[in-house]
C-alpha atoms as a PDB file:
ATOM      1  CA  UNK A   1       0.000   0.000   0.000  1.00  0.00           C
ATOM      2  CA  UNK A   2       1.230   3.367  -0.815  1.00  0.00           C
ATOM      3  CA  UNK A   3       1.473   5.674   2.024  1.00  0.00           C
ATOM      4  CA  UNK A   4      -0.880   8.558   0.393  1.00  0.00           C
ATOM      5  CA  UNK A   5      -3.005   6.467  -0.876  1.00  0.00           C
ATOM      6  CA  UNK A   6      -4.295   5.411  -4.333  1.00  0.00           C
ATOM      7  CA  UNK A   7      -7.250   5.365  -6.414  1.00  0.00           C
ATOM      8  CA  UNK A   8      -8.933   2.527  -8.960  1.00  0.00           C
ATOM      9  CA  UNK A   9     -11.357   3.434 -11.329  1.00  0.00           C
ATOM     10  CA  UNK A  10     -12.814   1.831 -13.653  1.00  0.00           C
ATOM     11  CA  UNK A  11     -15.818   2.272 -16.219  1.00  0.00           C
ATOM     12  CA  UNK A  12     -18.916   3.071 -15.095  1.00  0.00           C
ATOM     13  CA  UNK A  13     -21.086   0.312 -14.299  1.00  0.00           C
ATOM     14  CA  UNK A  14     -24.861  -0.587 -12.538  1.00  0.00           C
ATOM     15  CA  UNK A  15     -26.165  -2.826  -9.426  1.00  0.00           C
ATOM     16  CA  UNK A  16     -28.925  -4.359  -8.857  1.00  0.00           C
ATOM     17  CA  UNK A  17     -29.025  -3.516  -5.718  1.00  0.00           C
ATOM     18  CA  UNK A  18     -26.861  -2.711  -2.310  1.00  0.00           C
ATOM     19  CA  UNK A  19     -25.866  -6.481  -2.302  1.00  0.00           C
ATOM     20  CA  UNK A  20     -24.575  -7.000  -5.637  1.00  0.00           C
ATOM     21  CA  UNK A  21     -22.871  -3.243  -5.609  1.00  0.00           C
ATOM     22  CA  UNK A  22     -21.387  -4.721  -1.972  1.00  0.00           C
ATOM     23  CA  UNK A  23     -20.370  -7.943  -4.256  1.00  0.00           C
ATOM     24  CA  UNK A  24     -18.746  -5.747  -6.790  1.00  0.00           C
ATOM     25  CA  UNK A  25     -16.473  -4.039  -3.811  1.00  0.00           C
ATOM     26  CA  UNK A  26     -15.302  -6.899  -2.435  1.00  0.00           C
ATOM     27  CA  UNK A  27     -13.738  -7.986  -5.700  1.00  0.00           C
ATOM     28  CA  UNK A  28     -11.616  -5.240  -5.595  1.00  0.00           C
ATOM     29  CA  UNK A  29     -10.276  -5.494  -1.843  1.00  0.00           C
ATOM     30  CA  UNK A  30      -9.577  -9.438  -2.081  1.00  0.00           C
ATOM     31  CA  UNK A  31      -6.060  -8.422  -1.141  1.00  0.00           C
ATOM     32  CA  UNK A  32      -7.396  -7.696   2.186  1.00  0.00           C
ATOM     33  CA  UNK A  33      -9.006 -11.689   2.402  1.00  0.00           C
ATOM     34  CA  UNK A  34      -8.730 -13.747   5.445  1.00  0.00           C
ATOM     35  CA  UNK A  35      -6.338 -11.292   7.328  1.00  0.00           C
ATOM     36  CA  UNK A  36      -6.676 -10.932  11.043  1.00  0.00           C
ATOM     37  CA  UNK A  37      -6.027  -7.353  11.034  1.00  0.00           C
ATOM     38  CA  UNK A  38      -9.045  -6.053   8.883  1.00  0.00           C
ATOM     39  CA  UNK A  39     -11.926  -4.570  10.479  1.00  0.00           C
ATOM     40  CA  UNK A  40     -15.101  -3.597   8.327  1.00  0.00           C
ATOM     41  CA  UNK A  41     -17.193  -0.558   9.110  1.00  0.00           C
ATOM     42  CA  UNK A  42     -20.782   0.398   7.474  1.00  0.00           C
ATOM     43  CA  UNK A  43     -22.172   3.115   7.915  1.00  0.00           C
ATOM     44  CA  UNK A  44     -25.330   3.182   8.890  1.00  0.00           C
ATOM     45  CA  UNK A  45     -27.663   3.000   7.505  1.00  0.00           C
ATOM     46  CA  UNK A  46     -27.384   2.302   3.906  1.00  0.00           C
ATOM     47  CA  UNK A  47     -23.767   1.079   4.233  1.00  0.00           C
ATOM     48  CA  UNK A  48     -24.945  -1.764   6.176  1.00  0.00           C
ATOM     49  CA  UNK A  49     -25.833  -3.977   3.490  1.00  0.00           C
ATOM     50  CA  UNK A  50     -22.995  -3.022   1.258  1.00  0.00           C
ATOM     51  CA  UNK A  51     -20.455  -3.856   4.343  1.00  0.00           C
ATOM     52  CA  UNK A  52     -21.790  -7.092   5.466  1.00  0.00           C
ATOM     53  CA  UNK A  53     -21.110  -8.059   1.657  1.00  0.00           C
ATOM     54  CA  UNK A  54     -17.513  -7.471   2.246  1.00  0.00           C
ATOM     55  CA  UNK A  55     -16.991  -8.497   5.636  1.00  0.00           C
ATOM     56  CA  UNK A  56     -18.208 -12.085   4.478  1.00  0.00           C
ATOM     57  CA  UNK A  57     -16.498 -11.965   1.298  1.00  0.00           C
ATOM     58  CA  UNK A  58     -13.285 -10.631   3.222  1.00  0.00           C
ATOM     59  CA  UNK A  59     -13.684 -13.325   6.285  1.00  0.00           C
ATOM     60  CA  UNK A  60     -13.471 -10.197   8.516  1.00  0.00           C
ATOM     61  CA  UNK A  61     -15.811  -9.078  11.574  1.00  0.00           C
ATOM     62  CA  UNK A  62     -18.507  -6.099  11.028  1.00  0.00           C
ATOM     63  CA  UNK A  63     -19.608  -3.313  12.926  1.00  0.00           C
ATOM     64  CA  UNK A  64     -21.878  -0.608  12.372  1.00  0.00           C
ATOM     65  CA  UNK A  65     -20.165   3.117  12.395  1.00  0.00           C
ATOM     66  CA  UNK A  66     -22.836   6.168  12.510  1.00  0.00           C
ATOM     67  CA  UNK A  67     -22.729   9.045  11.068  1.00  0.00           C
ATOM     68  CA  UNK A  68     -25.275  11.992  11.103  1.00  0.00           C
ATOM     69  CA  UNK A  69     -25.368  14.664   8.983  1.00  0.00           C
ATOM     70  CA  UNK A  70     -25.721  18.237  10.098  1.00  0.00           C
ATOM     71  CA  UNK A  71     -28.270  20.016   8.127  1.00  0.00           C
ATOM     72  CA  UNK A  72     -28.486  23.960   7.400  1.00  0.00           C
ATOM     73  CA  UNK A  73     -31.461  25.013   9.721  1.00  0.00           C
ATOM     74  CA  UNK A  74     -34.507  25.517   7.762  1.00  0.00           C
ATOM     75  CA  UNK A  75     -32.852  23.643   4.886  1.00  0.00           C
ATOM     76  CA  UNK A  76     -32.338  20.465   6.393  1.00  0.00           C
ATOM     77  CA  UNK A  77     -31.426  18.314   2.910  1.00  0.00           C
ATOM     78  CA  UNK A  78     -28.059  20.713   2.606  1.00  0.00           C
ATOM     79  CA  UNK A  79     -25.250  19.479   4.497  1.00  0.00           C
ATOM     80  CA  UNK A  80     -23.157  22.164   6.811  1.00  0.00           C
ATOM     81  CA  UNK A  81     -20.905  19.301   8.201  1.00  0.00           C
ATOM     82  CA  UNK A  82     -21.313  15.568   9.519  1.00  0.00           C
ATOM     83  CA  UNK A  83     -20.777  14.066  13.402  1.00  0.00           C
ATOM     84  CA  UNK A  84     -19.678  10.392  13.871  1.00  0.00           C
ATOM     85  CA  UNK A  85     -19.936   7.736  16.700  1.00  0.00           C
ATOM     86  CA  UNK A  86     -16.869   8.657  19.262  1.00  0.00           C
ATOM     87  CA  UNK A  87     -17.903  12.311  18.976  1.00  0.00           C
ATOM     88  CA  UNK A  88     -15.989  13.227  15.523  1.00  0.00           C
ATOM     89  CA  UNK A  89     -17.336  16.606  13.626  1.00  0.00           C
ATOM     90  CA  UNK A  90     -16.119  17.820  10.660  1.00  0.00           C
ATOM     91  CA  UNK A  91     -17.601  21.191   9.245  1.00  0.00           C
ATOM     92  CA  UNK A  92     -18.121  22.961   5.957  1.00  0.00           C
ATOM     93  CA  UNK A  93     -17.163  26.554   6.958  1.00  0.00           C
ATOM     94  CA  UNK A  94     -17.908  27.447   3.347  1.00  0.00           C
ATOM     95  CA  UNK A  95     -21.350  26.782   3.648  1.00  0.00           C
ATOM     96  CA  UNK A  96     -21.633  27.642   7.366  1.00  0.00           C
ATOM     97  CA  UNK A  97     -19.965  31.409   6.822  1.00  0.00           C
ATOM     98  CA  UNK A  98     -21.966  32.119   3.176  1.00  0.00           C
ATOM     99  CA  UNK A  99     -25.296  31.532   4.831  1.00  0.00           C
ATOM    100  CA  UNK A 100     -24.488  33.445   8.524  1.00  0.00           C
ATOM    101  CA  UNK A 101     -25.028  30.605  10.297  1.00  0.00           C
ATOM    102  CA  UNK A 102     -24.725  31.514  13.990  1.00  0.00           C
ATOM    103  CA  UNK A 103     -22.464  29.271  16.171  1.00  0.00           C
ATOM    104  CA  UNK A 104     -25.592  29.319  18.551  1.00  0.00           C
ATOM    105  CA  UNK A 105     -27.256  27.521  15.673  1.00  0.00           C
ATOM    106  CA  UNK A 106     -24.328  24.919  14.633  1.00  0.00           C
ATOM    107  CA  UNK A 107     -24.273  24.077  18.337  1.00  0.00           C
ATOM    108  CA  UNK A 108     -28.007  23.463  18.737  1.00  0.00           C
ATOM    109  CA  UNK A 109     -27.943  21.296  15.672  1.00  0.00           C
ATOM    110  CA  UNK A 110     -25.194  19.618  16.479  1.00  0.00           C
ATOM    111  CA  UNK A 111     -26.460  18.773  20.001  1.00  0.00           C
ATOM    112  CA  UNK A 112     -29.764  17.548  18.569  1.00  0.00           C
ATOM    113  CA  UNK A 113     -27.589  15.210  15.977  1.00  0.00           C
ATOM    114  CA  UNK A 114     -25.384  13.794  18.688  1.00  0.00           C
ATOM    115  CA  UNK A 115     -28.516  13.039  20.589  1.00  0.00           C
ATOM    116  CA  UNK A 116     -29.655  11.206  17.664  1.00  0.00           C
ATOM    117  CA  UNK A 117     -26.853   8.965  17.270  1.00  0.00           C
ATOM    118  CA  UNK A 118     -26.867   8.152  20.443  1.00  0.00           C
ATOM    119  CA  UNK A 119     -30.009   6.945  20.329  1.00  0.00           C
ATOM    120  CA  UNK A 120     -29.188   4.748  17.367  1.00  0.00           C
ATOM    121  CA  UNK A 121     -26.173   3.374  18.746  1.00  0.00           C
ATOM    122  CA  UNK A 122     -27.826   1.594  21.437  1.00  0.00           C
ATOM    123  CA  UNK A 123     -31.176   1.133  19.099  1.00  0.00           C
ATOM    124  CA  UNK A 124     -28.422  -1.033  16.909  1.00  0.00           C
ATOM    125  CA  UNK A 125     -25.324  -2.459  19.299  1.00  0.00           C
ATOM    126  CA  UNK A 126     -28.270  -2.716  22.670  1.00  0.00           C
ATOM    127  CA  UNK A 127     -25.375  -1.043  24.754  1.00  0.00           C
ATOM    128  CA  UNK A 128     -22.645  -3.473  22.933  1.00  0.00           C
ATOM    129  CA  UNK A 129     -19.201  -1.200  22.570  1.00  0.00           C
ATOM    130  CA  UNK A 130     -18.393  -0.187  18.901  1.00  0.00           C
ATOM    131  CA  UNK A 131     -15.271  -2.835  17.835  1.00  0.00           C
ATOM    132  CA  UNK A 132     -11.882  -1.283  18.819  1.00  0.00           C
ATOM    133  CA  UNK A 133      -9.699  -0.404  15.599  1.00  0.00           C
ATOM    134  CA  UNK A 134      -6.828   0.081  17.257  1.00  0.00           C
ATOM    135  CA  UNK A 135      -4.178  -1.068  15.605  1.00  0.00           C
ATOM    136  CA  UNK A 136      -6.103  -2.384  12.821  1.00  0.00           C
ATOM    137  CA  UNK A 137      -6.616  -2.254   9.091  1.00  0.00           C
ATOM    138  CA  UNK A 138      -9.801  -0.043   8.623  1.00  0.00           C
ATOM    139  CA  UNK A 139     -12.275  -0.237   5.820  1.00  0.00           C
ATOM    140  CA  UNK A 140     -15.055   2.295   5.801  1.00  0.00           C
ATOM    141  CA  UNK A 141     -17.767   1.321   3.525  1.00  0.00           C
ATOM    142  CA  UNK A 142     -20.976   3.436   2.235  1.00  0.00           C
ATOM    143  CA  UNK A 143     -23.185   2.439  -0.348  1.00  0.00           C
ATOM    144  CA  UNK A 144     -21.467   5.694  -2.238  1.00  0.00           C
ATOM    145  CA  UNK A 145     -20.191   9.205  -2.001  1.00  0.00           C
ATOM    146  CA  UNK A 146     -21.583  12.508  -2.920  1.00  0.00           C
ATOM    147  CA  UNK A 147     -20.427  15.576  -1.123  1.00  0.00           C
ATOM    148  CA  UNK A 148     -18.047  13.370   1.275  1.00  0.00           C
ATOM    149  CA  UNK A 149     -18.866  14.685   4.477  1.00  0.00           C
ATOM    150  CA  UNK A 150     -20.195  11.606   6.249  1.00  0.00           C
ATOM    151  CA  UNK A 151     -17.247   9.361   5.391  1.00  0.00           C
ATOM    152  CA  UNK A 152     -15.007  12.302   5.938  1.00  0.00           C
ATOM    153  CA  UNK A 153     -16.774  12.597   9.654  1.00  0.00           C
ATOM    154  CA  UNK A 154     -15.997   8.735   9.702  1.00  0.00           C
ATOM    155  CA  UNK A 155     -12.399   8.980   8.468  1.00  0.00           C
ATOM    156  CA  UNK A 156     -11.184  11.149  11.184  1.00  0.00           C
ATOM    157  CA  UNK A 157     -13.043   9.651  13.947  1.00  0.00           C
ATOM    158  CA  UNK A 158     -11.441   6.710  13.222  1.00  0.00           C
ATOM    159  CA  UNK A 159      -8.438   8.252  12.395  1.00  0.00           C
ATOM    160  CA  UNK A 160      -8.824   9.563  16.258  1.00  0.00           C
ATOM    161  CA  UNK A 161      -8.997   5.787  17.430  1.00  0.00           C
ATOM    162  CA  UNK A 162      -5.055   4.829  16.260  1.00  0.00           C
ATOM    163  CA  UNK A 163      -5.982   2.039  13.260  1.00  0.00           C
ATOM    164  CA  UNK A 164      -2.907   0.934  11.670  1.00  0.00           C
ATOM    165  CA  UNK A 165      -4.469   2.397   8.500  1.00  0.00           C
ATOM    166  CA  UNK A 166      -8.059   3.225   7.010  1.00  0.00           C
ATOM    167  CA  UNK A 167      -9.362   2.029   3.845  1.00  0.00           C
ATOM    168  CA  UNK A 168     -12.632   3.965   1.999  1.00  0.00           C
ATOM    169  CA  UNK A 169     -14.290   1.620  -0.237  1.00  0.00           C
ATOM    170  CA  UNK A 170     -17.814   2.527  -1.952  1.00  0.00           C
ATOM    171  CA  UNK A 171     -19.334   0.981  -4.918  1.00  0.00           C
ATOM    172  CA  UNK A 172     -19.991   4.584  -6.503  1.00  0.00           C
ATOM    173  CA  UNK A 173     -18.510   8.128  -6.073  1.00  0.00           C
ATOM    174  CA  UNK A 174     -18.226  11.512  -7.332  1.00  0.00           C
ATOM    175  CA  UNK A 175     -15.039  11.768  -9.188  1.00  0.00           C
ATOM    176  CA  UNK A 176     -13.903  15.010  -7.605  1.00  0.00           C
ATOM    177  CA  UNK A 177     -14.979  13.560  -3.955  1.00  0.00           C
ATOM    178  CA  UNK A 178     -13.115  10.330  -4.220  1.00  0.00           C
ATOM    179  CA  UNK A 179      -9.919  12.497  -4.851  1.00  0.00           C
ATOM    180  CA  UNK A 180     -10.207  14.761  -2.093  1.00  0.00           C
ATOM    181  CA  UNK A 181     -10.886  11.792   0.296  1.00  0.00           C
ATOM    182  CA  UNK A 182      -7.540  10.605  -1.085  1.00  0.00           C
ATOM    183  CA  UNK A 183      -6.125  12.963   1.451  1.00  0.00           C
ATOM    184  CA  UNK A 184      -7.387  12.318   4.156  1.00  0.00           C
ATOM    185  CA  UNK A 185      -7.879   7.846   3.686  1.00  0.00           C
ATOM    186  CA  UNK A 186      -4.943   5.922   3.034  1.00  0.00           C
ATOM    187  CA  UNK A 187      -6.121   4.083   0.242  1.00  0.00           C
ATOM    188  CA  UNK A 188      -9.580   4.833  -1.363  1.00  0.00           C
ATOM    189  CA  UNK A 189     -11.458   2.256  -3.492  1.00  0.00           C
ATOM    190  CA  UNK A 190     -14.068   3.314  -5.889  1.00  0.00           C
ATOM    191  CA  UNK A 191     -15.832   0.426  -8.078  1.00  0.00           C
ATOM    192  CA  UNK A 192     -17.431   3.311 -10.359  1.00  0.00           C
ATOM    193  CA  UNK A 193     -17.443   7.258 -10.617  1.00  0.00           C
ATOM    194  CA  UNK A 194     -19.473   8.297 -13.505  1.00  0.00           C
ATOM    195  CA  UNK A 195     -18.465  11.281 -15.523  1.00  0.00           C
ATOM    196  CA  UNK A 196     -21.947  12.717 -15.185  1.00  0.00           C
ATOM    197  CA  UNK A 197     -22.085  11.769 -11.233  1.00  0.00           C
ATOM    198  CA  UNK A 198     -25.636  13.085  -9.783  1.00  0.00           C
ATOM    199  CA  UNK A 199     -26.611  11.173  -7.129  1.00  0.00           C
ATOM    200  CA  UNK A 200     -25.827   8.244  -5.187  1.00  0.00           C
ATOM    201  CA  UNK A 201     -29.015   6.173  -6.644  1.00  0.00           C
ATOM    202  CA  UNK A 202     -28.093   6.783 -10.286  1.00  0.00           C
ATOM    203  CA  UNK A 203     -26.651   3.686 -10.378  1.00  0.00           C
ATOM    204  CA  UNK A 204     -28.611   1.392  -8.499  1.00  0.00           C
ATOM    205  CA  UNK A 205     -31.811  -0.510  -9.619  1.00  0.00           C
ATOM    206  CA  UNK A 206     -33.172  -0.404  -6.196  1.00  0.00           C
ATOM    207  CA  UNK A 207     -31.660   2.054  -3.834  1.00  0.00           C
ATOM    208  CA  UNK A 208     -34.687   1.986  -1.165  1.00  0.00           C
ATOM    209  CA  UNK A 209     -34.354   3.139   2.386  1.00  0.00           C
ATOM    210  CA  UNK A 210     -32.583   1.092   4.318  1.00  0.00           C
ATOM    211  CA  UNK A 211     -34.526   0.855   8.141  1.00  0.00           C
ATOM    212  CA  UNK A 212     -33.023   0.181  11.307  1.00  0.00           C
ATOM    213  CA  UNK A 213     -34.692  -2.888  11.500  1.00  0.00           C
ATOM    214  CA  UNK A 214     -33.164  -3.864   8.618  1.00  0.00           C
ATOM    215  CA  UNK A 215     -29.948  -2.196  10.180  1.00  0.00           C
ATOM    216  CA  UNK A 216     -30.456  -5.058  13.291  1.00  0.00           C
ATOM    217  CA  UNK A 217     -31.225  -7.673  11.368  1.00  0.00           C
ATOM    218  CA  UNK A 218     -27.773  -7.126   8.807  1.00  0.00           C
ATOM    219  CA  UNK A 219     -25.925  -7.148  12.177  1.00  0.00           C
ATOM    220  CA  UNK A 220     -27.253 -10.178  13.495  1.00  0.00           C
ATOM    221  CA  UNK A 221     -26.701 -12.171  10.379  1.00  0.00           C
ATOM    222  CA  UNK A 222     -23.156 -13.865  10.750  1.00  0.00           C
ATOM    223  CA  UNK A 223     -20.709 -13.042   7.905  1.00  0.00           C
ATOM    224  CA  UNK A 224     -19.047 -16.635   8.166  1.00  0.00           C
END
């Protein structure tokens, strides 16, 4: 592995769904196949599926890693930064400075997100501790990546944690996105980044929802 990090890319391509797309990734991180090292991360919630793909394919445990995005007030849909499970925020200033948004109102939102994931963390694990990647090989997996501020959130709250090294991995990503994750990961694996990147779903047949009881029951399903 090089130490900044590398990319693959290769033509755009389709899934049926989050399992085959999670098929698709594991492919391309069979180097990282029966190691005891490798710990496998999906974010919650529609990473889940994608991860548990891996995990099995990979012979390596799963956990569930939350992130919760931190939406503009009164414009919930557009992201102003991301908080992840250990406490991890990351920030857009760009957005948070061109719409005078008041740190009164980032802390209020961010308060009310933290209280969220905690309440999903225990909805999920039932009080079970998050898997310790200390010292271990990292893979963060989402079922894609638009702006990057979730798995950026992720990155350096696992970064925070002391893994031996992190690994993104998403069946689809903006081009521009995967790149600047490149900084921050040390090795980022893309399956597809369409030219004309939209959205996440663009590529899937059926990119539904993903529930938390569907969340459970991934997580109770053994990978071996």
């Amino acid at each position: 592995m090089t130490p900044d990090g590398f990319l693959r890319r290769t033509a755009t391509r389709t899934f049926r769904d989050r399992r085959e797309a999670g098929h698709a990734l594991a492919d391309q991180l069979r180097s990282y196949r029966d190691r005891d090292d490798v710990l496998v991360f999906g974010l919650a919630r529609g990473g889940l599926p994608v991860a548990w793909e891996v995990a099995a394919a990979l012979h390596a445990p799963l956990d569930v890693f939350l992130v919760r995005k931190l939406g503009v007030p009164g414009w919930s849909e557009l992201a102003m930064g991301a908080v992840a499970s250990g406490g991890g925020v990351v920030m857009n200033d760009d957005v948070v400075s061109s719409l005078r948004i008041t740190d009164e109102q980032v802390r209020e939102v961010i308060e009310r997100e933290t209280a969220e994931l905690a309440r999903r963390e225990d909805a999920y694990r039932g009080g079970r501790p998050v898997a310790d990647p200390r010292g271990k090989v990292v893979i963060l997996v989402d079922d894609g990546i638009a702006t990057g501020a979730s798995m950026l959130a992720a990155v350096r709250a696992v970064r925070a944690a002391g893994p031996r090294s992190i690994v993104v991995a998403v069946p689809v990503g903006a081009p521009s996105t995967c790149r600047e994750l490149e900084l921050e990961a040390d090795e980022v694996v893309c399956v597809t980044m369409p030219p004309g990147f939209e959205a996440v779903g663009q590529v899937y047949g059926d990119f539904h929802q993903v529930s938390d009881d569907e969340v459970r029951a991934t997580l109770a399903t053994p990978t071996g």
